[in-house]
PDB file of N, CA and C in Angstrom:
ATOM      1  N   UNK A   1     -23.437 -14.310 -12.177  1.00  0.00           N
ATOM      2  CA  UNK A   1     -23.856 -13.568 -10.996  1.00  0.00           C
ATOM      3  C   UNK A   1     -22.660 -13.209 -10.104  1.00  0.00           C
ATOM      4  N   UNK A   2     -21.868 -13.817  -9.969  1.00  0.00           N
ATOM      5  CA  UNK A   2     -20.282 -13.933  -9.205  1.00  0.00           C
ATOM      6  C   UNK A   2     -20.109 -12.870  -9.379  1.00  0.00           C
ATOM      7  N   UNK A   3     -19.164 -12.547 -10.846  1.00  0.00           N
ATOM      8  CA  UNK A   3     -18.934 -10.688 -11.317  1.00  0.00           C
ATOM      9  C   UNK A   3     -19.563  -9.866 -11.215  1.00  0.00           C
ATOM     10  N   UNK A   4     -21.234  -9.895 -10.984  1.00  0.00           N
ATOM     11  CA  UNK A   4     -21.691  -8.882 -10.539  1.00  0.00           C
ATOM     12  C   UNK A   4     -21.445  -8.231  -8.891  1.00  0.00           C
ATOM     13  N   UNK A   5     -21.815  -9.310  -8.238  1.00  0.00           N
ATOM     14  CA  UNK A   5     -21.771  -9.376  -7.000  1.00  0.00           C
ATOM     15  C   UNK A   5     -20.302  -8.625  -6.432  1.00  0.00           C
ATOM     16  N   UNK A   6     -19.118  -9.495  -7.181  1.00  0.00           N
ATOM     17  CA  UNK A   6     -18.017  -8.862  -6.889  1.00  0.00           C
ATOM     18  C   UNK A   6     -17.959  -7.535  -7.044  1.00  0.00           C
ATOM     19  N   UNK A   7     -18.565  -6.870  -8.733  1.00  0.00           N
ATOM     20  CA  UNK A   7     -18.431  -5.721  -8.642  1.00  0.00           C
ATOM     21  C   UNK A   7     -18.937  -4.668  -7.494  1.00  0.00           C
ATOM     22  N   UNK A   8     -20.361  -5.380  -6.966  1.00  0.00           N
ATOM     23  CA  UNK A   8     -20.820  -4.212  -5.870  1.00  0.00           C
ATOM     24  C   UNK A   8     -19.805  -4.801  -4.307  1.00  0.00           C
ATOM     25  N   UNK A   9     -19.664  -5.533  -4.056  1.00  0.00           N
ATOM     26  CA  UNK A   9     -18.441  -5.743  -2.933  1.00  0.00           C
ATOM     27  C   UNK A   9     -17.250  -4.793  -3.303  1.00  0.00           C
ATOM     28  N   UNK A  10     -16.624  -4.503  -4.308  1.00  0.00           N
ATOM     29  CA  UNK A  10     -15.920  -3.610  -4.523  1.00  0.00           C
ATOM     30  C   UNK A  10     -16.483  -1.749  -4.540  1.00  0.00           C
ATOM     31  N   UNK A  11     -17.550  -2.348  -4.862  1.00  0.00           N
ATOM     32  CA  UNK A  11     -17.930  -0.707  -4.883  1.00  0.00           C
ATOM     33  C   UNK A  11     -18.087  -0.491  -3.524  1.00  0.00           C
ATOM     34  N   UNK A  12     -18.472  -1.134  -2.541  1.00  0.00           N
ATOM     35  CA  UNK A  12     -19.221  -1.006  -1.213  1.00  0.00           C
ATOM     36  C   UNK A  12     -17.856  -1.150  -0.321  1.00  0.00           C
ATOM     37  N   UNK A  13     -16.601  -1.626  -0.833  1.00  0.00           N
ATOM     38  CA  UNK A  13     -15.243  -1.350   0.087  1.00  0.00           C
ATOM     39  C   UNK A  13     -14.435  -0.260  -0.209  1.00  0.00           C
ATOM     40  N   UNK A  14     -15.217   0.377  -1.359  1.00  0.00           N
ATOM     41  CA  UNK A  14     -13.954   1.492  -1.995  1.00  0.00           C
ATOM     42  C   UNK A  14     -14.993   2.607  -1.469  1.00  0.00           C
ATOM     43  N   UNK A  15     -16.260   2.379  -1.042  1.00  0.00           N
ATOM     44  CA  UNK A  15     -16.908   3.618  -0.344  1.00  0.00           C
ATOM     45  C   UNK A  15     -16.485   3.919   1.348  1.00  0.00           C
ATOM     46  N   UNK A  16     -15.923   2.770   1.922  1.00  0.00           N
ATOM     47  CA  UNK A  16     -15.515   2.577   2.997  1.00  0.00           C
ATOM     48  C   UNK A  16     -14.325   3.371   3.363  1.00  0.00           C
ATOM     49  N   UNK A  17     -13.540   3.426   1.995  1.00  0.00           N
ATOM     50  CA  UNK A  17     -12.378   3.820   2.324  1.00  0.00           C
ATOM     51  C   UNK A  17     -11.860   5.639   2.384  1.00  0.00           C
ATOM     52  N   UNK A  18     -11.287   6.566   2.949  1.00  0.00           N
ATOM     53  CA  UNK A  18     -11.087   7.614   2.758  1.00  0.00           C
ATOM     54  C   UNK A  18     -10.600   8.126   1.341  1.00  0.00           C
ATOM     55  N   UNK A  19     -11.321   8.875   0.402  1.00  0.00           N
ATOM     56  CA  UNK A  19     -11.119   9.198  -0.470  1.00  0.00           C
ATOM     57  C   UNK A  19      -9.725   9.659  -0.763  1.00  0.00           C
ATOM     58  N   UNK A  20      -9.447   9.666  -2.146  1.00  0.00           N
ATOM     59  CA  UNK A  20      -7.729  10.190  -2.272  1.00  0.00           C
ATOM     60  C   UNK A  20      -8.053  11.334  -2.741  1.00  0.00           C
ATOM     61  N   UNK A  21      -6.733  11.883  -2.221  1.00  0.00           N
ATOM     62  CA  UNK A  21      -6.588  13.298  -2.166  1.00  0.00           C
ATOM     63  C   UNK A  21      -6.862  14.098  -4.124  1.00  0.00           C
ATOM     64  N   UNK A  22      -5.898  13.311  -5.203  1.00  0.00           N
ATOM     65  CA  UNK A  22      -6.055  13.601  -6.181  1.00  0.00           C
ATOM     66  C   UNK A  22      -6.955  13.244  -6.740  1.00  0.00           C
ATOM     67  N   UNK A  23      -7.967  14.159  -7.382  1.00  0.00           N
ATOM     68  CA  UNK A  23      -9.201  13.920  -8.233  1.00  0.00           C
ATOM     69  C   UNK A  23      -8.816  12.780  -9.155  1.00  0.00           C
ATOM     70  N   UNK A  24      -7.748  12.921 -10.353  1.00  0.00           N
ATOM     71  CA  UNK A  24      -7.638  11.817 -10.998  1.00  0.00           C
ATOM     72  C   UNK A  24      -8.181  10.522 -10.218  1.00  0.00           C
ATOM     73  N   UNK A  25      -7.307  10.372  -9.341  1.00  0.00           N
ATOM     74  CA  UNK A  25      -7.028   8.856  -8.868  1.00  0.00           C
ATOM     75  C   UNK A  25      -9.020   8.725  -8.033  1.00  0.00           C
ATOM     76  N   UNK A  26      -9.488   9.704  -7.754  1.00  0.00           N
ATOM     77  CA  UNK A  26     -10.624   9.713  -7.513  1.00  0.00           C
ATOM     78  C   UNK A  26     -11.733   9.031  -8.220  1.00  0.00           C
ATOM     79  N   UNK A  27     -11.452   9.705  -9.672  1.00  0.00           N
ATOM     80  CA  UNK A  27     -11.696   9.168 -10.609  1.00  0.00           C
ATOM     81  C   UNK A  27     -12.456   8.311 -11.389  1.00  0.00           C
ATOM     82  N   UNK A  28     -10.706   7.367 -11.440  1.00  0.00           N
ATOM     83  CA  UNK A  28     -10.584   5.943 -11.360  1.00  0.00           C
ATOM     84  C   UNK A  28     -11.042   5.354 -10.579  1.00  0.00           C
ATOM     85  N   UNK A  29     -10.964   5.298  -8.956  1.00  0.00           N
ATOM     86  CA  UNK A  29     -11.340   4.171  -8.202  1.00  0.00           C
ATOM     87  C   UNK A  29     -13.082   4.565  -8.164  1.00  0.00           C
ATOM     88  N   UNK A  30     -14.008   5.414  -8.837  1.00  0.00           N
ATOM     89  CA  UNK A  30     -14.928   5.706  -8.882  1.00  0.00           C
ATOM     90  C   UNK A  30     -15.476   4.146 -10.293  1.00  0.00           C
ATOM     91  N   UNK A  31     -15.063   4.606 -10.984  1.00  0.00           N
ATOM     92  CA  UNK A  31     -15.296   3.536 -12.155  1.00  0.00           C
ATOM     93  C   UNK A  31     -14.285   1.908 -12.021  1.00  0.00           C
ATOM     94  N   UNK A  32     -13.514   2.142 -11.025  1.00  0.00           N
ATOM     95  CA  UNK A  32     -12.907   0.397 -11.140  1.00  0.00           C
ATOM     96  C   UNK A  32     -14.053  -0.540 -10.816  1.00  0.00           C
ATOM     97  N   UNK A  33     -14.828  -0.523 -10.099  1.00  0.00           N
ATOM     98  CA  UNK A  33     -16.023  -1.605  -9.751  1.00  0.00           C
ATOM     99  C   UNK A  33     -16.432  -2.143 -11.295  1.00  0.00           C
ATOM    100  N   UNK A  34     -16.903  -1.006 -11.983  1.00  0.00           N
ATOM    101  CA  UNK A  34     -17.170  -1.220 -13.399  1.00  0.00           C
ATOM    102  C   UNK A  34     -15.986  -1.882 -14.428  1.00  0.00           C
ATOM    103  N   UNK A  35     -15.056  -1.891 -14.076  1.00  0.00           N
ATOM    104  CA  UNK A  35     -14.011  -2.263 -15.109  1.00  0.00           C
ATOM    105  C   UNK A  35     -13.661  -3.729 -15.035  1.00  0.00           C
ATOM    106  N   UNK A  36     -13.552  -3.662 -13.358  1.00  0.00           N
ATOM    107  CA  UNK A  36     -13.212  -4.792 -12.586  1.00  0.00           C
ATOM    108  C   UNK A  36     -14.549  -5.942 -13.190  1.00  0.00           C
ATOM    109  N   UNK A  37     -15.615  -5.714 -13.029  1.00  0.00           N
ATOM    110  CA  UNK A  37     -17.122  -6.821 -12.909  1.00  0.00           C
ATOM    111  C   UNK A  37     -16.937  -7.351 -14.776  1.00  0.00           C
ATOM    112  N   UNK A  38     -16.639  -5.980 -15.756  1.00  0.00           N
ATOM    113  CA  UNK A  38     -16.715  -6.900 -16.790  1.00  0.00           C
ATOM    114  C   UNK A  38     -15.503  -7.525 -17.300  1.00  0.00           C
ATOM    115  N   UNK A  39     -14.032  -6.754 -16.567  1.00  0.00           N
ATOM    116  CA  UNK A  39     -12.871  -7.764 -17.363  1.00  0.00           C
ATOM    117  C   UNK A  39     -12.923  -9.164 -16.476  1.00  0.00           C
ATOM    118  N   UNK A  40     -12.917  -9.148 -14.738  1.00  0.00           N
ATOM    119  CA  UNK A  40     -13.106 -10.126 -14.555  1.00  0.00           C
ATOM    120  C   UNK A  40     -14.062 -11.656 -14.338  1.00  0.00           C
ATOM    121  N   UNK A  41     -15.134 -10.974 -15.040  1.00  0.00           N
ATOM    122  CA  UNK A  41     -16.095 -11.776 -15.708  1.00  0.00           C
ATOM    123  C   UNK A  41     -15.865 -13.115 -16.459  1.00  0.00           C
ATOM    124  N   UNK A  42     -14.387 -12.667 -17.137  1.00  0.00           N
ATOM    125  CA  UNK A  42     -13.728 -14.090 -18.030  1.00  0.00           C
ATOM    126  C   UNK A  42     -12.827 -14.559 -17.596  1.00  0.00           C
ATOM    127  N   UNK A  43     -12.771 -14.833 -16.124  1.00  0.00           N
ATOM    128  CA  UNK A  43     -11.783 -15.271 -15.494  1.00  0.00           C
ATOM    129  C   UNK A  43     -12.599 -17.061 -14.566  1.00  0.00           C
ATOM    130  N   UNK A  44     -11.612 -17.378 -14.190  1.00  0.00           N
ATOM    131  CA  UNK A  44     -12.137 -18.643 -13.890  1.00  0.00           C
ATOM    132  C   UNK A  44     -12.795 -18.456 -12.568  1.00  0.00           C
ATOM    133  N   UNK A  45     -14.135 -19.176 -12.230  1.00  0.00           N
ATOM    134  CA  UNK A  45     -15.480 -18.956 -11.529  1.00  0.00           C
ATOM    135  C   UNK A  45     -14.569 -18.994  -9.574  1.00  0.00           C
ATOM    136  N   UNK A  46     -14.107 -19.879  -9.967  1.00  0.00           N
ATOM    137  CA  UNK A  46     -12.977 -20.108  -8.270  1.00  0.00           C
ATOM    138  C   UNK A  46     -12.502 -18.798  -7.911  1.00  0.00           C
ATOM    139  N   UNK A  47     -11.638 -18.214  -9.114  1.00  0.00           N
ATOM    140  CA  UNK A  47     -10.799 -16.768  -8.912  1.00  0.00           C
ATOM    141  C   UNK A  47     -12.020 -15.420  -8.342  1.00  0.00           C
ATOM    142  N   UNK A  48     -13.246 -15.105  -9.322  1.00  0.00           N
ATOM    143  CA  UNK A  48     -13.913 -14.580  -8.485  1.00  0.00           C
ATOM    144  C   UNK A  48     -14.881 -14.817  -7.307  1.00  0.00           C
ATOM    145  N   UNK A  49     -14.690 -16.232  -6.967  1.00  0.00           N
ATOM    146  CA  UNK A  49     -15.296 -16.779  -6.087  1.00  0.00           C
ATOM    147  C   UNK A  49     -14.590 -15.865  -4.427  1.00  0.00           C
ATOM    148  N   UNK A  50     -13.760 -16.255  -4.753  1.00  0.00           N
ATOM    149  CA  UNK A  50     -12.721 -16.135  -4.065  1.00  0.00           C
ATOM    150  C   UNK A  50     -12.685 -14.670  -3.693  1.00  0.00           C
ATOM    151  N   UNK A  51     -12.526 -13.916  -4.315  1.00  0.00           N
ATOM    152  CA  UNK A  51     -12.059 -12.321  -4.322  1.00  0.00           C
ATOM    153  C   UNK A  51     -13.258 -11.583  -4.206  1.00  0.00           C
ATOM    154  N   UNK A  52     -14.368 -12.261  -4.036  1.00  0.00           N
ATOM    155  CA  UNK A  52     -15.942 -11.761  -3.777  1.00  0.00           C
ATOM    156  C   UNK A  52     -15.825 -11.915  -2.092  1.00  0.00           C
ATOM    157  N   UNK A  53     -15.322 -13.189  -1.603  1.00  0.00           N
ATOM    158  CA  UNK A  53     -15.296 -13.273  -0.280  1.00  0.00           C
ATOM    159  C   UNK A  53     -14.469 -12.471   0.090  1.00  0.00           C
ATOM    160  N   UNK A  54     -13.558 -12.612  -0.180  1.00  0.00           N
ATOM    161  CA  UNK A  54     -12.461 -11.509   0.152  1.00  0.00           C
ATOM    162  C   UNK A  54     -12.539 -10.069   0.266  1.00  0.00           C
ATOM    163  N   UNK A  55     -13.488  -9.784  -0.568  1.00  0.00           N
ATOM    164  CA  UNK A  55     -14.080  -8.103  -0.321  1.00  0.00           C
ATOM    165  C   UNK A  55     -14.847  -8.135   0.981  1.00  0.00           C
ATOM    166  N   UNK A  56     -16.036  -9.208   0.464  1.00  0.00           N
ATOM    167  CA  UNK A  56     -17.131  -8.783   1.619  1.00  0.00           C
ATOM    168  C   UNK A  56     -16.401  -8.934   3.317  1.00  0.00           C
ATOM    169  N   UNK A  57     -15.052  -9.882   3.508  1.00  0.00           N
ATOM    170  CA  UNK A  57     -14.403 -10.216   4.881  1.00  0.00           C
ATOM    171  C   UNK A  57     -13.764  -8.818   4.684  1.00  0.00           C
ATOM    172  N   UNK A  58     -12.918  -8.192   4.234  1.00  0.00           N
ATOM    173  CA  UNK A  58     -12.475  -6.654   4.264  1.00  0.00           C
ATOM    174  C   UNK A  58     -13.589  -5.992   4.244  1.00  0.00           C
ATOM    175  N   UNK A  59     -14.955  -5.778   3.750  1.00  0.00           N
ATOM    176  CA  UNK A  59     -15.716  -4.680   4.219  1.00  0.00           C
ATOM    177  C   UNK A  59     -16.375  -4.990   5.805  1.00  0.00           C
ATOM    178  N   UNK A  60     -16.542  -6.414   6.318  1.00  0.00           N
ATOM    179  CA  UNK A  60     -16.903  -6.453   7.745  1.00  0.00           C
ATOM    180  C   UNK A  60     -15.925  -5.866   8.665  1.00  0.00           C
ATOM    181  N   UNK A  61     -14.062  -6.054   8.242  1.00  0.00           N
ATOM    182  CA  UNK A  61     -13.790  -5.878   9.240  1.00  0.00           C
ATOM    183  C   UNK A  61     -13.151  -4.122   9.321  1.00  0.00           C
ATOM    184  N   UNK A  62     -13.548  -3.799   7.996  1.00  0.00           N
ATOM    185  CA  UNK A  62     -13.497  -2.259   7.855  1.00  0.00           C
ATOM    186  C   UNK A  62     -14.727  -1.502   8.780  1.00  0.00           C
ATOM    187  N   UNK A  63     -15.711  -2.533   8.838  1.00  0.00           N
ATOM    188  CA  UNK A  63     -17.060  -1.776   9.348  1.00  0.00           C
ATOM    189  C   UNK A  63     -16.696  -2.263  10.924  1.00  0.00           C
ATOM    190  N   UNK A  64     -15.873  -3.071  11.303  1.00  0.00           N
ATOM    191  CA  UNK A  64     -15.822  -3.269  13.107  1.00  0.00           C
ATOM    192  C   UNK A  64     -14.660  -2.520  13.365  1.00  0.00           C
ATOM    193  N   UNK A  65     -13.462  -1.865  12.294  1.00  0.00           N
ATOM    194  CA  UNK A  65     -12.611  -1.094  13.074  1.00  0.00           C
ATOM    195  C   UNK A  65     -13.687   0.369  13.274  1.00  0.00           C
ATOM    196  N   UNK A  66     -13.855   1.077  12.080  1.00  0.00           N
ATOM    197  CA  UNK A  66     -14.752   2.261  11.575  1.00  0.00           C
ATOM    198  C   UNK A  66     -15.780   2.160  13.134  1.00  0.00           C
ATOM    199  N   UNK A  67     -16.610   1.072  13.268  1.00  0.00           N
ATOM    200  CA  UNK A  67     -17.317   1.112  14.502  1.00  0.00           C
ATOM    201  C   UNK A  67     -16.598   1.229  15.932  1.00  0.00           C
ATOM    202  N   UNK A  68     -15.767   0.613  15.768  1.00  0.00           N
ATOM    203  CA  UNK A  68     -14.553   0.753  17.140  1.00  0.00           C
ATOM    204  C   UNK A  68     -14.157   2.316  17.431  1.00  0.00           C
ATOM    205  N   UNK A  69     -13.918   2.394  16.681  1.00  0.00           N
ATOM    206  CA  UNK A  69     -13.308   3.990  16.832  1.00  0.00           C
ATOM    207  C   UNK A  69     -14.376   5.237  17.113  1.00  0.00           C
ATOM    208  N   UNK A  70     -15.783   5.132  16.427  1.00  0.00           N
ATOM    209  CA  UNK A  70     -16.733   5.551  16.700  1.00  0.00           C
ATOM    210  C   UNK A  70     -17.315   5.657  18.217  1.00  0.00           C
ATOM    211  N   UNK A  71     -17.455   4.457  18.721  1.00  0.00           N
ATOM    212  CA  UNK A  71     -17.460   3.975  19.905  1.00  0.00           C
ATOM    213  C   UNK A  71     -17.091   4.344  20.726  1.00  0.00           C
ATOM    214  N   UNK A  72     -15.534   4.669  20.743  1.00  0.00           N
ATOM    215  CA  UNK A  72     -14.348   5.106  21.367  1.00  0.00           C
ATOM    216  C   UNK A  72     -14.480   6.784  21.171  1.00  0.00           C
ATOM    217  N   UNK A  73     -14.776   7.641  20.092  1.00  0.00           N
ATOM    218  CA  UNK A  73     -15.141   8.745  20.578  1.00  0.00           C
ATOM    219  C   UNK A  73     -15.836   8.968  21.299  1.00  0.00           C
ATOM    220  N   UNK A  74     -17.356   8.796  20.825  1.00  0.00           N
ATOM    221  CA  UNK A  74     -18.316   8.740  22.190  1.00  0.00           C
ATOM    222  C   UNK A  74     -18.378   8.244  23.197  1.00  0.00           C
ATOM    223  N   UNK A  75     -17.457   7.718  24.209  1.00  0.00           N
ATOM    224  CA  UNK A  75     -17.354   7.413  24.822  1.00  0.00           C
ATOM    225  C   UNK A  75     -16.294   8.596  25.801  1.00  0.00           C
ATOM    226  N   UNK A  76     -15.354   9.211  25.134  1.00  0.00           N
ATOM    227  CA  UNK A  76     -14.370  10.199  25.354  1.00  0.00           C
ATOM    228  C   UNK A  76     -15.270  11.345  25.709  1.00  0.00           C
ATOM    229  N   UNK A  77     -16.369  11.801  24.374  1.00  0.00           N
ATOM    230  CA  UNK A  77     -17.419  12.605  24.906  1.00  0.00           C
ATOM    231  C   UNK A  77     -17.358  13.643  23.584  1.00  0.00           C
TER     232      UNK A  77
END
């Protein structure tokens, strides 16, 4: 369940992020969630333990800058 989980924490921080400019690289980070959930699947349970939290603490504090700034426009007007 770990690797799954990780995979959608990754999918749900790479939607966060401003897309890249080159389609290639578009791509790719479109399908890494998928690459990522089954190679690191055979990795030891701690390692994606770990890097599952680590997404979901980068997507909160992606979602309180993203909200900050939001905030801060409307507020400007």
């Amino acid at each position: 369940i770990w690797p799954i989980l990780m995979g959608v924490t990754i999918f749900i921080q790479m939607s966060l992020t401003p897309p890249p400019p080159d389609p290639v690289q578009a791509k790719i980070f479109k399908y890494m969630p998928v690459m990522f959930t089954f190679l690191l699947a055979t990795f030891p349970a701690g390692l994606v333990v770990y890097w599952t939290w680590n997404n979901i603490l980068t997507i909160a504090q992606q979602w309180y800058i993203m909200r900050g700034v939001r905030l801060e426009k409307q507020a400007r007007g």
